[in-house]
C-alpha atoms as a PDB file:
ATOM      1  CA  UNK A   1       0.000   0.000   0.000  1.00  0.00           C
ATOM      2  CA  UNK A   2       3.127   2.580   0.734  1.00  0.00           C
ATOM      3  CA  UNK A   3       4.611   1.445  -2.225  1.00  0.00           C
ATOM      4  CA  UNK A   4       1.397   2.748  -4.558  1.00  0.00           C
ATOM      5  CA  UNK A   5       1.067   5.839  -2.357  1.00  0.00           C
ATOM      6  CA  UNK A   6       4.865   6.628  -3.169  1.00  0.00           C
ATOM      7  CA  UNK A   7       4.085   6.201  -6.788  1.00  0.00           C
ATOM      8  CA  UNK A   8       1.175   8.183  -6.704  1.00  0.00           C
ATOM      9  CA  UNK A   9       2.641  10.795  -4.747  1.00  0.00           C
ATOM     10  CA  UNK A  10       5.796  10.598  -7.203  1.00  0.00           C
ATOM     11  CA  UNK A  11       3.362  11.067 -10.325  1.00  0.00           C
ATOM     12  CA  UNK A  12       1.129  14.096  -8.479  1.00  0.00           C
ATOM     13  CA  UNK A  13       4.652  15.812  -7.582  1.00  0.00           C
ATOM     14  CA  UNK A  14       5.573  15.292 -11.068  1.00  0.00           C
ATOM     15  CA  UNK A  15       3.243  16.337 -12.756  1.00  0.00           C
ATOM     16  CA  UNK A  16       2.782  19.943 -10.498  1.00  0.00           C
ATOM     17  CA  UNK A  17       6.879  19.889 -11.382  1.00  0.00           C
ATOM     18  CA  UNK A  18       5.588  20.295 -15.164  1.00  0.00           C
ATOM     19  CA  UNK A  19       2.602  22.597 -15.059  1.00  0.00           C
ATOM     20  CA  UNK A  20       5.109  24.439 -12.577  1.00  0.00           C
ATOM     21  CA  UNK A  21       7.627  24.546 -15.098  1.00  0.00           C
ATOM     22  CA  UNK A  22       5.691  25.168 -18.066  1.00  0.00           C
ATOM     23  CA  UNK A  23       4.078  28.184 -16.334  1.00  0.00           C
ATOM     24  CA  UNK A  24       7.209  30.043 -15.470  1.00  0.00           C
ATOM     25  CA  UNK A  25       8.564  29.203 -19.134  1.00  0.00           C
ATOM     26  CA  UNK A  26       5.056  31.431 -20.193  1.00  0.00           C
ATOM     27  CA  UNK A  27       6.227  34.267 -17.567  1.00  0.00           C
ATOM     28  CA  UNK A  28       9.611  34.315 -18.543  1.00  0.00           C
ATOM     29  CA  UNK A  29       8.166  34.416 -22.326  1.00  0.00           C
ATOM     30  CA  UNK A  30       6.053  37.227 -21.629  1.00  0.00           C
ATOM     31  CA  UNK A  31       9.115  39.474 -19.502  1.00  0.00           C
ATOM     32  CA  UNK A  32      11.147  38.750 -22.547  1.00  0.00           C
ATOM     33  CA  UNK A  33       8.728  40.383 -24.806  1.00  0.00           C
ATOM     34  CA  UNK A  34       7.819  43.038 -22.431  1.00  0.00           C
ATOM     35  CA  UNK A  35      11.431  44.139 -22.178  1.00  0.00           C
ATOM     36  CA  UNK A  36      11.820  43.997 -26.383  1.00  0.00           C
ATOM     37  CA  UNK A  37       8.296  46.207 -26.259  1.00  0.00           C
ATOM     38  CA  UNK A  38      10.033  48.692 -23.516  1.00  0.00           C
ATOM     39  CA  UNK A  39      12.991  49.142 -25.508  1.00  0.00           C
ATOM     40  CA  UNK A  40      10.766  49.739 -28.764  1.00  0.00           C
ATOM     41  CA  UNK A  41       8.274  52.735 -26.675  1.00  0.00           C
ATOM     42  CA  UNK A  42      11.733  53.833 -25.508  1.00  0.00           C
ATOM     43  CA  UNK A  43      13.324  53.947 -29.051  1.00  0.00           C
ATOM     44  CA  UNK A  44      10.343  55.931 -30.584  1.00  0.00           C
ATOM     45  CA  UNK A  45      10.151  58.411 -27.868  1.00  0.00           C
ATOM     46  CA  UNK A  46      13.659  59.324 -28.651  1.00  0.00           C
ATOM     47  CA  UNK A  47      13.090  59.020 -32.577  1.00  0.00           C
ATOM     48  CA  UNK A  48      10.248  61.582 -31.386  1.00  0.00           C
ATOM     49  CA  UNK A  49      11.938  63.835 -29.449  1.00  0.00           C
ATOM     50  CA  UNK A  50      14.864  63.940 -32.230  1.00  0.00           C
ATOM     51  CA  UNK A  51      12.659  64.609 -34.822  1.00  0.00           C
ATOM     52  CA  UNK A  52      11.044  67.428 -32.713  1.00  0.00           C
ATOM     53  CA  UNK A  53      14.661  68.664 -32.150  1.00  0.00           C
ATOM     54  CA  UNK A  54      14.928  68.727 -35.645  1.00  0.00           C
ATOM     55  CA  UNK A  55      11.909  70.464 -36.881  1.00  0.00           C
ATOM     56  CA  UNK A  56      12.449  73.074 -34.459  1.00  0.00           C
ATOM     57  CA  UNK A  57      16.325  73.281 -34.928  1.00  0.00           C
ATOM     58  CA  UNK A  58      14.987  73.625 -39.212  1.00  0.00           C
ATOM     59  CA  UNK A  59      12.847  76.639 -37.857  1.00  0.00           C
ATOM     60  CA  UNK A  60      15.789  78.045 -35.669  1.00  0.00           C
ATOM     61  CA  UNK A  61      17.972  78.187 -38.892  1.00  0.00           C
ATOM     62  CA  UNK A  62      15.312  79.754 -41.002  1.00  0.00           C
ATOM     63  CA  UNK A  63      14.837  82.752 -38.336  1.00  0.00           C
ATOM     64  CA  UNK A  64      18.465  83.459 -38.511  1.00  0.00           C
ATOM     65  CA  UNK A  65      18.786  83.338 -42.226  1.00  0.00           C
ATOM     66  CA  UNK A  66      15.497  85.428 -42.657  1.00  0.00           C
ATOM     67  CA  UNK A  67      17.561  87.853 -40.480  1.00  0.00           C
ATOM     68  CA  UNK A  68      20.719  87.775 -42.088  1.00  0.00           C
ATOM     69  CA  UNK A  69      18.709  88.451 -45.524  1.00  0.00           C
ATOM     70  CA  UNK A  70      16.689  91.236 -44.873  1.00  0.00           C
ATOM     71  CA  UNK A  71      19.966  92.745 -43.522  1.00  0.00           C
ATOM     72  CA  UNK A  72      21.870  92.100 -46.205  1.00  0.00           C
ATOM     73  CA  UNK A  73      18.740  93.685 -48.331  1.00  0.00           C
ATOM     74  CA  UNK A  74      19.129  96.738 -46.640  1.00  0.00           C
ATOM     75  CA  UNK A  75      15.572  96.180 -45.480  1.00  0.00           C
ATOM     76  CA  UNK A  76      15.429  95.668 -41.780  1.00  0.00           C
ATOM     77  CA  UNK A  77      14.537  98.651 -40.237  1.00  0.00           C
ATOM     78  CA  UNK A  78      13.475  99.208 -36.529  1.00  0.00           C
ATOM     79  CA  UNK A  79       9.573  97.510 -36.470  1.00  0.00           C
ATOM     80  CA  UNK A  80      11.283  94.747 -38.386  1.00  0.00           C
ATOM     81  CA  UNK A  81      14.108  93.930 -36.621  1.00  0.00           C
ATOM     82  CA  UNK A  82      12.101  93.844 -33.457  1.00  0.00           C
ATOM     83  CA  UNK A  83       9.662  91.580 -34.979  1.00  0.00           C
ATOM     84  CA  UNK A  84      12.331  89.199 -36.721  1.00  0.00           C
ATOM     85  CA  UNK A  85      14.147  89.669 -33.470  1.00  0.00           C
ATOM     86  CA  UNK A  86      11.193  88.299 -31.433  1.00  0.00           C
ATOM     87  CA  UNK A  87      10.669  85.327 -34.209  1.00  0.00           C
ATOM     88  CA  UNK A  88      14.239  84.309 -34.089  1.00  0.00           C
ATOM     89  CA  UNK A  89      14.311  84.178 -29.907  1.00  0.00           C
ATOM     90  CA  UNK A  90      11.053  82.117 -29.899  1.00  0.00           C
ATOM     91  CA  UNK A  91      12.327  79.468 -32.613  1.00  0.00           C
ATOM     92  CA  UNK A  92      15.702  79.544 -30.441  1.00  0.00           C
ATOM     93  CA  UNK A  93      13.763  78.698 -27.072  1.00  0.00           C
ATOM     94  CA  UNK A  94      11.815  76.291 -28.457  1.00  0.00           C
ATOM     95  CA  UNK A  95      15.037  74.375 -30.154  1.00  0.00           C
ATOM     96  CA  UNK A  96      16.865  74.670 -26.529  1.00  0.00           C
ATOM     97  CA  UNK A  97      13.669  72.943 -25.288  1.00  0.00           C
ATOM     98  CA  UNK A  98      13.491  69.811 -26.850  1.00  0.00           C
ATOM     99  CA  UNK A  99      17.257  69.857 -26.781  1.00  0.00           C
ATOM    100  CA  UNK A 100      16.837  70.176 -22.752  1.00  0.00           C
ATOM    101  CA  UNK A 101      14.201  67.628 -22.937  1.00  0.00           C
ATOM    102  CA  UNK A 102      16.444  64.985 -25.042  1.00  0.00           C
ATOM    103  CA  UNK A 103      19.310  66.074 -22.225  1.00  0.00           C
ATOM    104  CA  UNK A 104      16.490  65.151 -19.095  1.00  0.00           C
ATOM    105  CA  UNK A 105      15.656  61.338 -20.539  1.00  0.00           C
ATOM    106  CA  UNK A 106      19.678  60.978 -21.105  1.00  0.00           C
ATOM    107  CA  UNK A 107      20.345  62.599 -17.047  1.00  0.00           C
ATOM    108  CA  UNK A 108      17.088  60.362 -15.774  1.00  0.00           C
ATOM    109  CA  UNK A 109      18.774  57.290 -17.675  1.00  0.00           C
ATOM    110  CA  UNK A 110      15.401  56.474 -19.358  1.00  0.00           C
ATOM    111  CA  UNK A 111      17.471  56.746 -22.368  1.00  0.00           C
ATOM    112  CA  UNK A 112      21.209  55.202 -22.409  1.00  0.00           C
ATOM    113  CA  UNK A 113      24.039  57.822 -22.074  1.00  0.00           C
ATOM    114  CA  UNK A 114      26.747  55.731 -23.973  1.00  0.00           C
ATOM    115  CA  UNK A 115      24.014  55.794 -27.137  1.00  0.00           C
ATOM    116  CA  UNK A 116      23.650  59.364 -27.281  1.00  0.00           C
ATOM    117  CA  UNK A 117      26.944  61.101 -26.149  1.00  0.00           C
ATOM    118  CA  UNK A 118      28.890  60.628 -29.238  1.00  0.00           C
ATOM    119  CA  UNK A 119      25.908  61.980 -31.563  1.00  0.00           C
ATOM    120  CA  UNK A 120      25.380  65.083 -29.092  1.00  0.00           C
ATOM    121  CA  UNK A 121      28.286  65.572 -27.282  1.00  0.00           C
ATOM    122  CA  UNK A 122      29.592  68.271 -29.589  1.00  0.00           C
ATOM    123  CA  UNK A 123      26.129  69.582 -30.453  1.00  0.00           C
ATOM    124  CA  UNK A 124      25.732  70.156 -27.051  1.00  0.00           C
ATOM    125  CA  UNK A 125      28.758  71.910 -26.304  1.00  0.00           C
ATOM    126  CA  UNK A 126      28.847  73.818 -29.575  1.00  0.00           C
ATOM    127  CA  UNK A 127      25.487  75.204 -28.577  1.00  0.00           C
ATOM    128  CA  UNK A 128      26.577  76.400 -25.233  1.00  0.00           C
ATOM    129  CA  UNK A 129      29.763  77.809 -26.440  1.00  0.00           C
ATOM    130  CA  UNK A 130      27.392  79.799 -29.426  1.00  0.00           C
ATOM    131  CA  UNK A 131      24.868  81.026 -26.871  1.00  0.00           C
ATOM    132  CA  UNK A 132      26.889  81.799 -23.786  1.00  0.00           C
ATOM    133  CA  UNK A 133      24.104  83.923 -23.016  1.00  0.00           C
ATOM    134  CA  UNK A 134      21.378  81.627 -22.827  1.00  0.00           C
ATOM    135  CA  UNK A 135      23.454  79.567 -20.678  1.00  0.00           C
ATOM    136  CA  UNK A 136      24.121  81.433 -17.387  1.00  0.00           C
ATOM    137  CA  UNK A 137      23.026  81.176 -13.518  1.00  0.00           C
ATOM    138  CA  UNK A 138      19.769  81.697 -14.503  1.00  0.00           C
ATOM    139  CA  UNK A 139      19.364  79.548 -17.229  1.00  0.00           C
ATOM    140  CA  UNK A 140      16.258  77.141 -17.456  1.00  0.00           C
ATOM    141  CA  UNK A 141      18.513  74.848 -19.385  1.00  0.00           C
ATOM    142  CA  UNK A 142      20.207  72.907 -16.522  1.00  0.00           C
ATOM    143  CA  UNK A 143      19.740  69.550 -18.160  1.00  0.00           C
ATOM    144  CA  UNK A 144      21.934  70.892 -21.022  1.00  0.00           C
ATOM    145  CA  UNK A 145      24.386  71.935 -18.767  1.00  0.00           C
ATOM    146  CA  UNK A 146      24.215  68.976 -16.378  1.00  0.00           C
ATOM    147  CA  UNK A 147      24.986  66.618 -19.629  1.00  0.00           C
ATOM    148  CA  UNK A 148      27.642  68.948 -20.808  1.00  0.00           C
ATOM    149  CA  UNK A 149      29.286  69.003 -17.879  1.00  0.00           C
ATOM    150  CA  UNK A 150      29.034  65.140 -17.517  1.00  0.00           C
ATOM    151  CA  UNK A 151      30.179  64.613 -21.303  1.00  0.00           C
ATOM    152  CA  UNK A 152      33.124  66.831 -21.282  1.00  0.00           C
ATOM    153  CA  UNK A 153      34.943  65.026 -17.915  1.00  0.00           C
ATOM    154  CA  UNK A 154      34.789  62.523 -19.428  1.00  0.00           C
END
């Protein structure tokens, strides 16, 4: 009778063993294709913010060269200096935005530093070194400055 009880046992123990087993192969399934579907939301938020960046640094250009043209024209008297003036420090905030936003996933690690620092390191740097201004004490842009900082110890 303890000999058919062992086997029984033996079989019920075995067979938990499997549907054990065969569930934690399903979880480990699923985190496997959670982490590939983490990387991919990660991966297009950059590809968004970069193509914000973009668009914006496209609009930045165009204010300076709609500035350097009508001066060149001779046409850029007071009202319309003011007003390119105003156009050309908008499009500039706005580019140093998503450039500070790109800089805040890289500092907060949701995107990987090693990835992005030789794409932006000299962008970065070249932009603080070109608008010394914008860059100060009082600058909103600390994650620029945090990641410049960072990048050029090292």
């Amino acid at each position: 009778m303890t000999f058919n009880m062992d086997i029984g046992t033996f079989i019920i123990a075995a067979i938990g063993s499997y549907i054990a087993y065969s569930q934690l192969k399903k979880i480990n399934s699923q985190i496997e294709i959670a982490i590939q579907n983490q990387k991919l939301d990660a991966l297009k938020i950059v590809l968004e913010i970069e193509t914000q960046m973009n668009s914006r640094k496209l609009e930045f250009d165009k204010a300076a060269k709609t500035i350097r043209e009508t001066d060149a024209e001779n046409k850029l008297d007071e009202t319309k200096k003011d007003i390119l003036t105003d156009y050309f420090n908008a499009t500039k905030e706005s580019y140093f935005n998503a450039l500070d936003r790109l800089c805040y996933c890289i500092e907060k690690e949701y995107i990987s530093d090693r990835e992005w620092r030789t794409e932006y390191r000299n962008l970065i740097h070249n932009v603080i070194s070109t608008y010394e201004d914008d860059f100060g004490e009082a600058s909103p842009y600390n994650n620029i400055k945090n990641i410049n900082r960072k990048w050029q110890q090292s």
